[in-house]
Structures are given as structure tokens and as C-alpha cells.
PDB file of N, CA and C in Angstrom:
ATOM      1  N   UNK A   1     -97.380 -96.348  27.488  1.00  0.00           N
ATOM      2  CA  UNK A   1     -97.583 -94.930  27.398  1.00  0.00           C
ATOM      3  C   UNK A   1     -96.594 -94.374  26.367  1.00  0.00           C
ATOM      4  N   UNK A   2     -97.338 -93.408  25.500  1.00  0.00           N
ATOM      5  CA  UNK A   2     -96.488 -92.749  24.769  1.00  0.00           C
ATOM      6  C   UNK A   2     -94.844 -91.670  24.897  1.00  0.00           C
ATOM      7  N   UNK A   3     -93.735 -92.014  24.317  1.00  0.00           N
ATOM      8  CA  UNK A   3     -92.956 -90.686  25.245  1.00  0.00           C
ATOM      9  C   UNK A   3     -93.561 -89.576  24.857  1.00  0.00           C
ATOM     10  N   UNK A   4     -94.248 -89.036  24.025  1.00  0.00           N
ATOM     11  CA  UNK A   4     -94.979 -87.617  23.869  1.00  0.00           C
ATOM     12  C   UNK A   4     -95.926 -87.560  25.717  1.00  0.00           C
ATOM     13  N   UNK A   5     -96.579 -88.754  25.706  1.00  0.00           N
ATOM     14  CA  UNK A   5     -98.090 -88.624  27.149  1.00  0.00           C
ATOM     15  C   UNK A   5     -96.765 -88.357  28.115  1.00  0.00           C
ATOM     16  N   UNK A   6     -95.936 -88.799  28.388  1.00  0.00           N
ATOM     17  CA  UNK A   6     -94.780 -89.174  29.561  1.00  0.00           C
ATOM     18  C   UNK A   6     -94.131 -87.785  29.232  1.00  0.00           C
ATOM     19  N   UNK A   7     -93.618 -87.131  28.842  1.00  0.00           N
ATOM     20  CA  UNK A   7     -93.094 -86.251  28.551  1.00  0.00           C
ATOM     21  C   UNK A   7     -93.878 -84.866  29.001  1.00  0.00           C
ATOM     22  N   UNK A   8     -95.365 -84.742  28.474  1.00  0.00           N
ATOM     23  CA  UNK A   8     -96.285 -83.930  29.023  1.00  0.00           C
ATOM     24  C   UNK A   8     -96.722 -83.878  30.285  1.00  0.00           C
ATOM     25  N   UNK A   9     -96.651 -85.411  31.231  1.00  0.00           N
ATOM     26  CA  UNK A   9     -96.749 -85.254  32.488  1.00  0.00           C
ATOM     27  C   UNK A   9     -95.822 -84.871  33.487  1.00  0.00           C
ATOM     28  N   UNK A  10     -94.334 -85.684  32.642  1.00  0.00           N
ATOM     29  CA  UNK A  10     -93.197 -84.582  33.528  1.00  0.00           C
ATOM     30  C   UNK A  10     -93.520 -83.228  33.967  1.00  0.00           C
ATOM     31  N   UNK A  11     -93.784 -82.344  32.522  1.00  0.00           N
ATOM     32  CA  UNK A  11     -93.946 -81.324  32.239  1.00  0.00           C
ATOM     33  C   UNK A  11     -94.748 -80.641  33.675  1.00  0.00           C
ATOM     34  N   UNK A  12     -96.426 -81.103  32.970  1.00  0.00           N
ATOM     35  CA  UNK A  12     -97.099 -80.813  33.962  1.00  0.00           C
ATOM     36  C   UNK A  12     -96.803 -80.847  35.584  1.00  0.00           C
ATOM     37  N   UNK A  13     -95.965 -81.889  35.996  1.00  0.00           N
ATOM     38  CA  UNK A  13     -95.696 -82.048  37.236  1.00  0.00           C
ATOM     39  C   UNK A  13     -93.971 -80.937  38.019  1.00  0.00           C
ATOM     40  N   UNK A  14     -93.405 -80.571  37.130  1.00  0.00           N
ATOM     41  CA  UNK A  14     -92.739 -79.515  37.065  1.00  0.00           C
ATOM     42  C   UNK A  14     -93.360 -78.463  37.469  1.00  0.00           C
ATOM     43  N   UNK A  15     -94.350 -77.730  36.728  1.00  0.00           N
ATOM     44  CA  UNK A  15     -95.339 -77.161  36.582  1.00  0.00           C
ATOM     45  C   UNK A  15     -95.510 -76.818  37.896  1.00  0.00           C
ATOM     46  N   UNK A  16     -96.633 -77.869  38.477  1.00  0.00           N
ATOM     47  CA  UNK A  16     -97.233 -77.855  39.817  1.00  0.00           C
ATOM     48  C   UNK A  16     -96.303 -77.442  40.779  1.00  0.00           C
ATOM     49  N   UNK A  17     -95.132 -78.340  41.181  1.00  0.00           N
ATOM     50  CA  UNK A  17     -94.462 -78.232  41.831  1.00  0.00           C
ATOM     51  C   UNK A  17     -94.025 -77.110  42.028  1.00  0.00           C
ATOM     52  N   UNK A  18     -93.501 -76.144  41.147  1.00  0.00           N
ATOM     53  CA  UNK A  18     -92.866 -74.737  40.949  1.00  0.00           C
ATOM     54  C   UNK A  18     -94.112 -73.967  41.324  1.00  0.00           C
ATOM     55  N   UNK A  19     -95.194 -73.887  41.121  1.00  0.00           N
ATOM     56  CA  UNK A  19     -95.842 -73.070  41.548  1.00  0.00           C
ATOM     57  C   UNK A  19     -97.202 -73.211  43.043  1.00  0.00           C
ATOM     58  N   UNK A  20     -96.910 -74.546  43.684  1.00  0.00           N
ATOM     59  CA  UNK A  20     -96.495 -74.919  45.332  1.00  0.00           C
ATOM     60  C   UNK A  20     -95.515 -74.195  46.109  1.00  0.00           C
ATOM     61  N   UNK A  21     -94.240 -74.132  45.061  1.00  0.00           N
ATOM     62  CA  UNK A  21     -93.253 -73.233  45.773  1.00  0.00           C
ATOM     63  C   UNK A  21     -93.812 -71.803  45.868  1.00  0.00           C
ATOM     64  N   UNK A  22     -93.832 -71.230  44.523  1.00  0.00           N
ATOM     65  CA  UNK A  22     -94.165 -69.876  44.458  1.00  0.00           C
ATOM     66  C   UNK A  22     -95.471 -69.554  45.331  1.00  0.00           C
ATOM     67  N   UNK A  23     -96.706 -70.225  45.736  1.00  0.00           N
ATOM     68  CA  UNK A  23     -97.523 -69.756  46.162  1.00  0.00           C
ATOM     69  C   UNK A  23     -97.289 -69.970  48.056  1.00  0.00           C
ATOM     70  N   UNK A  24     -96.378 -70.697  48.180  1.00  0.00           N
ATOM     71  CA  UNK A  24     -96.063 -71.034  50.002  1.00  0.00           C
ATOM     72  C   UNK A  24     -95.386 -69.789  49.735  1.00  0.00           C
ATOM     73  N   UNK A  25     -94.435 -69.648  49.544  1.00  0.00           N
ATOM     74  CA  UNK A  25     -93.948 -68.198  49.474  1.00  0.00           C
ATOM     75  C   UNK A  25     -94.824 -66.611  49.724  1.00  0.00           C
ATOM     76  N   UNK A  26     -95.558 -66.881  49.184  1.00  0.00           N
ATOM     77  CA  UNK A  26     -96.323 -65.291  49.280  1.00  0.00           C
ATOM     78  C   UNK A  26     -97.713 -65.517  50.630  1.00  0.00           C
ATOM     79  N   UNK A  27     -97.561 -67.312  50.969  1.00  0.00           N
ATOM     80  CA  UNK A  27     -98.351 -67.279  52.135  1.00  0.00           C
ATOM     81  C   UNK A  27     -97.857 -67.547  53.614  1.00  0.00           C
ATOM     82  N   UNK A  28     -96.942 -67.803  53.877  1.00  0.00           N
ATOM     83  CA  UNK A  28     -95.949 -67.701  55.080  1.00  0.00           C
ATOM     84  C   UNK A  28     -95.565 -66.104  55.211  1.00  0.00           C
ATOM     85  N   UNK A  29     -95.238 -65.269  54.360  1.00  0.00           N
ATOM     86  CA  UNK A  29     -95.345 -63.532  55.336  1.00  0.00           C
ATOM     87  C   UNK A  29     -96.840 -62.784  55.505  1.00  0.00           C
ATOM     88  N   UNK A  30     -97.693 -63.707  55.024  1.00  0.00           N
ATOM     89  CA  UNK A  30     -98.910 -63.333  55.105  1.00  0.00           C
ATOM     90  C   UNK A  30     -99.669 -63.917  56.718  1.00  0.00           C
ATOM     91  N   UNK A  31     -99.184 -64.789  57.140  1.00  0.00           N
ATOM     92  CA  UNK A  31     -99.133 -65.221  58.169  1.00  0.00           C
ATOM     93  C   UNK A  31     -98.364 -64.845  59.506  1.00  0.00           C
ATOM     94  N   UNK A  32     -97.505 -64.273  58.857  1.00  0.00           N
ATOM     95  CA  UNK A  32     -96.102 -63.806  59.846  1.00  0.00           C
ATOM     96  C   UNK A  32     -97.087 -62.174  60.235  1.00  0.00           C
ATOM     97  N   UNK A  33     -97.164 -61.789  59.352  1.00  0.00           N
ATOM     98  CA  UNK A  33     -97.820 -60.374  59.632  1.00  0.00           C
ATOM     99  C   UNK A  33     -99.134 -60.390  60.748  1.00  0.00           C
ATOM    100  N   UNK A  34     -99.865 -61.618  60.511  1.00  0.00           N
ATOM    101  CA  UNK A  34    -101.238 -61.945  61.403  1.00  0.00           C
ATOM    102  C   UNK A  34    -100.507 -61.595  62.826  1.00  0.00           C
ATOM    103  N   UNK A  35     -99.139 -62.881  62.820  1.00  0.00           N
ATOM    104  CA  UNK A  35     -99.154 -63.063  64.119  1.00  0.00           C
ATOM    105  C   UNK A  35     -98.682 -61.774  65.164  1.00  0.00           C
ATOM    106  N   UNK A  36     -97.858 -60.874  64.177  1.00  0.00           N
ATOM    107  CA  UNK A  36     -97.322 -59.665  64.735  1.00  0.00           C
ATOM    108  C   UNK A  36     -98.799 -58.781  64.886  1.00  0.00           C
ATOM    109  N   UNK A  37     -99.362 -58.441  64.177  1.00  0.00           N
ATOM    110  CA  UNK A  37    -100.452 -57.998  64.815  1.00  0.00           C
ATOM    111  C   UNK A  37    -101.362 -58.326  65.545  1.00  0.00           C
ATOM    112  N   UNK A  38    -101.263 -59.289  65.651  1.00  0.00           N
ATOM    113  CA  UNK A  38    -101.760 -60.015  67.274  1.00  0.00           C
ATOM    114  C   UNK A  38    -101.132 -59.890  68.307  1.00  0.00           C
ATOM    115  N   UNK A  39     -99.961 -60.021  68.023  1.00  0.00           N
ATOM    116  CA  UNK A  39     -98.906 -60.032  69.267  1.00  0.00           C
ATOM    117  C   UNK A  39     -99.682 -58.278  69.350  1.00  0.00           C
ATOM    118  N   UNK A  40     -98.802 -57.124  68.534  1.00  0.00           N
ATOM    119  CA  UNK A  40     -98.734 -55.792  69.425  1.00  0.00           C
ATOM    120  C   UNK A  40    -100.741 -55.803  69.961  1.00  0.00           C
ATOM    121  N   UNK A  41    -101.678 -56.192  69.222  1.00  0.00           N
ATOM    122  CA  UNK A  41    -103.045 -56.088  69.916  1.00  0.00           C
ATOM    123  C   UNK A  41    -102.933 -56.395  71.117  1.00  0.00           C
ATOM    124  N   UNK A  42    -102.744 -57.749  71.639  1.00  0.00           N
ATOM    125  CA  UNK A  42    -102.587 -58.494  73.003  1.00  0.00           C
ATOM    126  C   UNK A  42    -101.924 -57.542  73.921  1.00  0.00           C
ATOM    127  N   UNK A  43    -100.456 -56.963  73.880  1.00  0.00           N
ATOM    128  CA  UNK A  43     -99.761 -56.388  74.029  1.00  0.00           C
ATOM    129  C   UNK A  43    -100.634 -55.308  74.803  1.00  0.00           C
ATOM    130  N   UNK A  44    -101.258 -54.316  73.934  1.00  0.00           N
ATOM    131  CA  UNK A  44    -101.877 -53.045  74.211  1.00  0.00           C
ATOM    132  C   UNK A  44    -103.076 -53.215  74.704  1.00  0.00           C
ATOM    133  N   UNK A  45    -103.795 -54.282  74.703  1.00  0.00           N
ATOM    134  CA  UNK A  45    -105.570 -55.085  75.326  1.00  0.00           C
ATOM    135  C   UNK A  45    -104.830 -55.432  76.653  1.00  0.00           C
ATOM    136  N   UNK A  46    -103.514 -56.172  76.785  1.00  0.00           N
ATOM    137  CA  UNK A  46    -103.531 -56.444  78.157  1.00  0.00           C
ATOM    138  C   UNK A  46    -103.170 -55.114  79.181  1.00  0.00           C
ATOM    139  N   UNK A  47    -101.819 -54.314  78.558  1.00  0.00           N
ATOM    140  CA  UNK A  47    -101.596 -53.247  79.492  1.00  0.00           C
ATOM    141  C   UNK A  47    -102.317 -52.092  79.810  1.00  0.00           C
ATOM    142  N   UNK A  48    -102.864 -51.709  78.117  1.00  0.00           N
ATOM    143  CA  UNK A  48    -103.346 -50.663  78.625  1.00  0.00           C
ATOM    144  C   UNK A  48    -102.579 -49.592  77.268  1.00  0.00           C
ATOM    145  N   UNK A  49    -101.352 -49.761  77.359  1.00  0.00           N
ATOM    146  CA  UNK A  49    -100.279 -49.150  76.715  1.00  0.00           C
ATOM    147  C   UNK A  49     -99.184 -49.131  75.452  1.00  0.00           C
ATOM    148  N   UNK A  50     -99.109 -48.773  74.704  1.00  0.00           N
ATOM    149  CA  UNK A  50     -97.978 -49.906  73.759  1.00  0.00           C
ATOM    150  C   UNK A  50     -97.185 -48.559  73.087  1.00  0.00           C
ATOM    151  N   UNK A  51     -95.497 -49.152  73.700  1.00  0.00           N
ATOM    152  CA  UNK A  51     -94.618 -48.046  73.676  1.00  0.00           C
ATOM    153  C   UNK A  51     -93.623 -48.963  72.690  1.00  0.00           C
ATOM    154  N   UNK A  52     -92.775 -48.603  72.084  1.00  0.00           N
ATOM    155  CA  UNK A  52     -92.083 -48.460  70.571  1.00  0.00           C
ATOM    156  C   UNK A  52     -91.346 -50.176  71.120  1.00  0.00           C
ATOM    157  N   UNK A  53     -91.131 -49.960  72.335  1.00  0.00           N
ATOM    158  CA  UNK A  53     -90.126 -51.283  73.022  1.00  0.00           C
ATOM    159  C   UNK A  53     -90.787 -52.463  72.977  1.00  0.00           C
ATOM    160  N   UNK A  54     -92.655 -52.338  72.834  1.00  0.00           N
ATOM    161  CA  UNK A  54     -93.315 -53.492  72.284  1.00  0.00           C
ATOM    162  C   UNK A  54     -93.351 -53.539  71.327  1.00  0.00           C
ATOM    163  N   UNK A  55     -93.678 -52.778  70.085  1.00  0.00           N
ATOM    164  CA  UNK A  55     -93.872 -53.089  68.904  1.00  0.00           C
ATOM    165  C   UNK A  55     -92.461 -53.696  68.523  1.00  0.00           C
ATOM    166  N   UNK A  56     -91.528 -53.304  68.754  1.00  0.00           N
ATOM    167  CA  UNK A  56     -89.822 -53.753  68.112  1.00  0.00           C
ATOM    168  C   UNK A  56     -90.122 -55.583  68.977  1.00  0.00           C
ATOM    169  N   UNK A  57     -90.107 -55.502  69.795  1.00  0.00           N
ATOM    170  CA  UNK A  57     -90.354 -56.546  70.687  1.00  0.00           C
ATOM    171  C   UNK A  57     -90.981 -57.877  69.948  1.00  0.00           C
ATOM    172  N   UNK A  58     -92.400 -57.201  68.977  1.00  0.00           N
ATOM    173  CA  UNK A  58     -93.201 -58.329  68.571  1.00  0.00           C
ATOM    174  C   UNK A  58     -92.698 -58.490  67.263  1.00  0.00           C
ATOM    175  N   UNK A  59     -92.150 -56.992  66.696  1.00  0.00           N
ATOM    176  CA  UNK A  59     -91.434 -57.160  65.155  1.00  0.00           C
ATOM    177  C   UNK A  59     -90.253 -58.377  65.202  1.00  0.00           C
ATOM    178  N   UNK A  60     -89.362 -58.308  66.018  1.00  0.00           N
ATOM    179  CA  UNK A  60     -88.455 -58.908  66.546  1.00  0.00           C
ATOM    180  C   UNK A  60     -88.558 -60.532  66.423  1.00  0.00           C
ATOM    181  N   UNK A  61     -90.009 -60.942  67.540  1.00  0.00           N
ATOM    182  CA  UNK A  61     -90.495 -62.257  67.429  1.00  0.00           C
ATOM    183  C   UNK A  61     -91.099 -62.926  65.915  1.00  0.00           C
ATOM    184  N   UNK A  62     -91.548 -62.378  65.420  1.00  0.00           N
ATOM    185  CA  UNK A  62     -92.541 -62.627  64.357  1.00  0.00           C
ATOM    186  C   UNK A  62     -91.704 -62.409  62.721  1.00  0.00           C
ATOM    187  N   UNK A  63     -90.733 -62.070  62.520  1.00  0.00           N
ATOM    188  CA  UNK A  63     -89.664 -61.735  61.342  1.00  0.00           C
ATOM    189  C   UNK A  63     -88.332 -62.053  62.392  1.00  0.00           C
ATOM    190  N   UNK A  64     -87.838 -62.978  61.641  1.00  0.00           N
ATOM    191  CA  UNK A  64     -86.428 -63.085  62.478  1.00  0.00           C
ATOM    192  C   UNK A  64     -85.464 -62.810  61.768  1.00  0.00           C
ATOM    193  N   UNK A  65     -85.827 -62.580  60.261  1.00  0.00           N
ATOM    194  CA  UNK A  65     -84.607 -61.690  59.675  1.00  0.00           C
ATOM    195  C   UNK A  65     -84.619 -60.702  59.634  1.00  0.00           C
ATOM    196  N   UNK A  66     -84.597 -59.748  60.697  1.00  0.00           N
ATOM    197  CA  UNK A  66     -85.062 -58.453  61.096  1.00  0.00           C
ATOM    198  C   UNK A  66     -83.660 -58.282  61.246  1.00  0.00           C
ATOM    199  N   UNK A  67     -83.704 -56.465  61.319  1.00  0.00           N
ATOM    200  CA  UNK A  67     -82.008 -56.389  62.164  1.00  0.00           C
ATOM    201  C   UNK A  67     -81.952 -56.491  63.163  1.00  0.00           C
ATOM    202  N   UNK A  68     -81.077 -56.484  63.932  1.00  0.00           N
ATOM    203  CA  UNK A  68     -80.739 -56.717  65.281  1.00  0.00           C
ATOM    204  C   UNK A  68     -80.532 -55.451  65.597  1.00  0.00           C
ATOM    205  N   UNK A  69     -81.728 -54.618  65.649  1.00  0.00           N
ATOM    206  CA  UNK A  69     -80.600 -53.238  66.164  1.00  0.00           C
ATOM    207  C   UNK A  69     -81.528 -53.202  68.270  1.00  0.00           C
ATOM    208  N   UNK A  70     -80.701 -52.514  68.936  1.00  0.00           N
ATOM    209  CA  UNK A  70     -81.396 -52.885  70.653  1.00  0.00           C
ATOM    210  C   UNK A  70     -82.252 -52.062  70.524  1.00  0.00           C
ATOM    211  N   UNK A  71     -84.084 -52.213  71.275  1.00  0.00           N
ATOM    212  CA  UNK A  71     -84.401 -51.432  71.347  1.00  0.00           C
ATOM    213  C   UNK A  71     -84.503 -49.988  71.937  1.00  0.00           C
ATOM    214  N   UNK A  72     -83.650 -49.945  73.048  1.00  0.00           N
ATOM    215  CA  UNK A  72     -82.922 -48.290  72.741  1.00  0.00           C
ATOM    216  C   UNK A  72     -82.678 -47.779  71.979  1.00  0.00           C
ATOM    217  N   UNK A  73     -82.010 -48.157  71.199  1.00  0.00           N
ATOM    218  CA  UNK A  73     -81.319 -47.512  70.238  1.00  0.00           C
ATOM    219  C   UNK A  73     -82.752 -47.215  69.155  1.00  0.00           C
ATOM    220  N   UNK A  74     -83.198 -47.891  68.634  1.00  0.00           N
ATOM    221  CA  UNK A  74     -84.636 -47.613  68.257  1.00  0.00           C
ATOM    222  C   UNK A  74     -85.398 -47.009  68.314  1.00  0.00           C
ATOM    223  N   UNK A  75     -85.801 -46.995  69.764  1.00  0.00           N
ATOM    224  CA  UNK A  75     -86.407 -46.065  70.217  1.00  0.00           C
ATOM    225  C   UNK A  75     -86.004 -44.837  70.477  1.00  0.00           C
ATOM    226  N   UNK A  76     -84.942 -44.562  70.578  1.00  0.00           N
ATOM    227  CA  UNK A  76     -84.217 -42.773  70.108  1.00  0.00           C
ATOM    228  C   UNK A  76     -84.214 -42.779  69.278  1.00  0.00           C
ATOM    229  N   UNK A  77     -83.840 -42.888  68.007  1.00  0.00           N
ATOM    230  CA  UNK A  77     -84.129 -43.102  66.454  1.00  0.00           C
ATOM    231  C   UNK A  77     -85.842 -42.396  66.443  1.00  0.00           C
ATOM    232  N   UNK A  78     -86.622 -42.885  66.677  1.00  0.00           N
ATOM    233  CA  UNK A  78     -87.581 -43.258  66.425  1.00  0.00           C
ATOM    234  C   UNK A  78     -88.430 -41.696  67.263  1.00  0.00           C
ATOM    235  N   UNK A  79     -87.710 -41.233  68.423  1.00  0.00           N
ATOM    236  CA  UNK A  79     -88.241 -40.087  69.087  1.00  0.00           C
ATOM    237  C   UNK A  79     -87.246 -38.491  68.266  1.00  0.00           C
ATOM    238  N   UNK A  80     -86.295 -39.519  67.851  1.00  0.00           N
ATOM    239  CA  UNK A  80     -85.783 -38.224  67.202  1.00  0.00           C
ATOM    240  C   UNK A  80     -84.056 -37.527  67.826  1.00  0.00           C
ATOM    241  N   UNK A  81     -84.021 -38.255  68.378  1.00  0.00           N
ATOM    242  CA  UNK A  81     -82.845 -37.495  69.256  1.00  0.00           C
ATOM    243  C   UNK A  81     -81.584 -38.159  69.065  1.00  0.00           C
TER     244      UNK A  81
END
């Protein structure tokens, strides 16, 4: 094989690889989002109800680099007071 052919397949295989990365990337929070909206659906199909302490609840599960803030505290935030 030529080093020009060998050289172009590095290339190409660089290539691929880098953009395997880039495309898992934009499809793992695309997934993360499914599952949170499943979670708060389930949530509100089973009770009946869905108060700020579930949604933080499923945000919580489903993004784990979320902040840590308690949901009390949130949920006053969130009512205003």
C-alpha cells in the first residue's frame, strides 16, 4: 500500500471516529429528556396529580448534573415566596 492510500485512511478513520463522538453526544440528552417525560407522565397517569416536588423529583433522576438544590426550597422559589 501506498503511504499517500495509508495516510488517507488514517485520515478517514480519524474522521469517523470524531464524529461517533460528536453524534453520541447530541443523542444521550435526547434520550435523557424521553425518560424525564415519562417519568413526570407516569407520575401524573398514576396519581391523578403532579406538584413541583414531582417534577424536581424526575428532573433530579433523569440529569444528574442538576443542582442539588431540596425540593422545598424549590418549590418556594417556584410559588414565589
Amino acid at each position: 500500500m501506498s503511504a499517500k492510500m495509508s495516510m488517507f485512511l488514517e485520515v478517514i478513520a480519524i474522521v469517523t471516529a470524531l464524529s461517533l463522538i460528536v453524534a453520541s453526544t447530541f443523542v444521550t440528552p435526547a434520550f435523557a429528556l424521553k425518560r424525564y417525560f415519562n417519568c413526570v407522565t407516569e407520575i401524573a397517569n398514576k396519581s391523578g396529580k403532579l406538584t413541583i416536588a414531582d417534577v424536581n423529583s424526575c428532573y433530579d433522576k433523569e440529569f444528574h448534573g442538576s443542582s442539588h438544590v431540596s425540593s422545598s426550597a424549590s418549590t418556594s422559589n417556584a410559588i414565589g415566596k
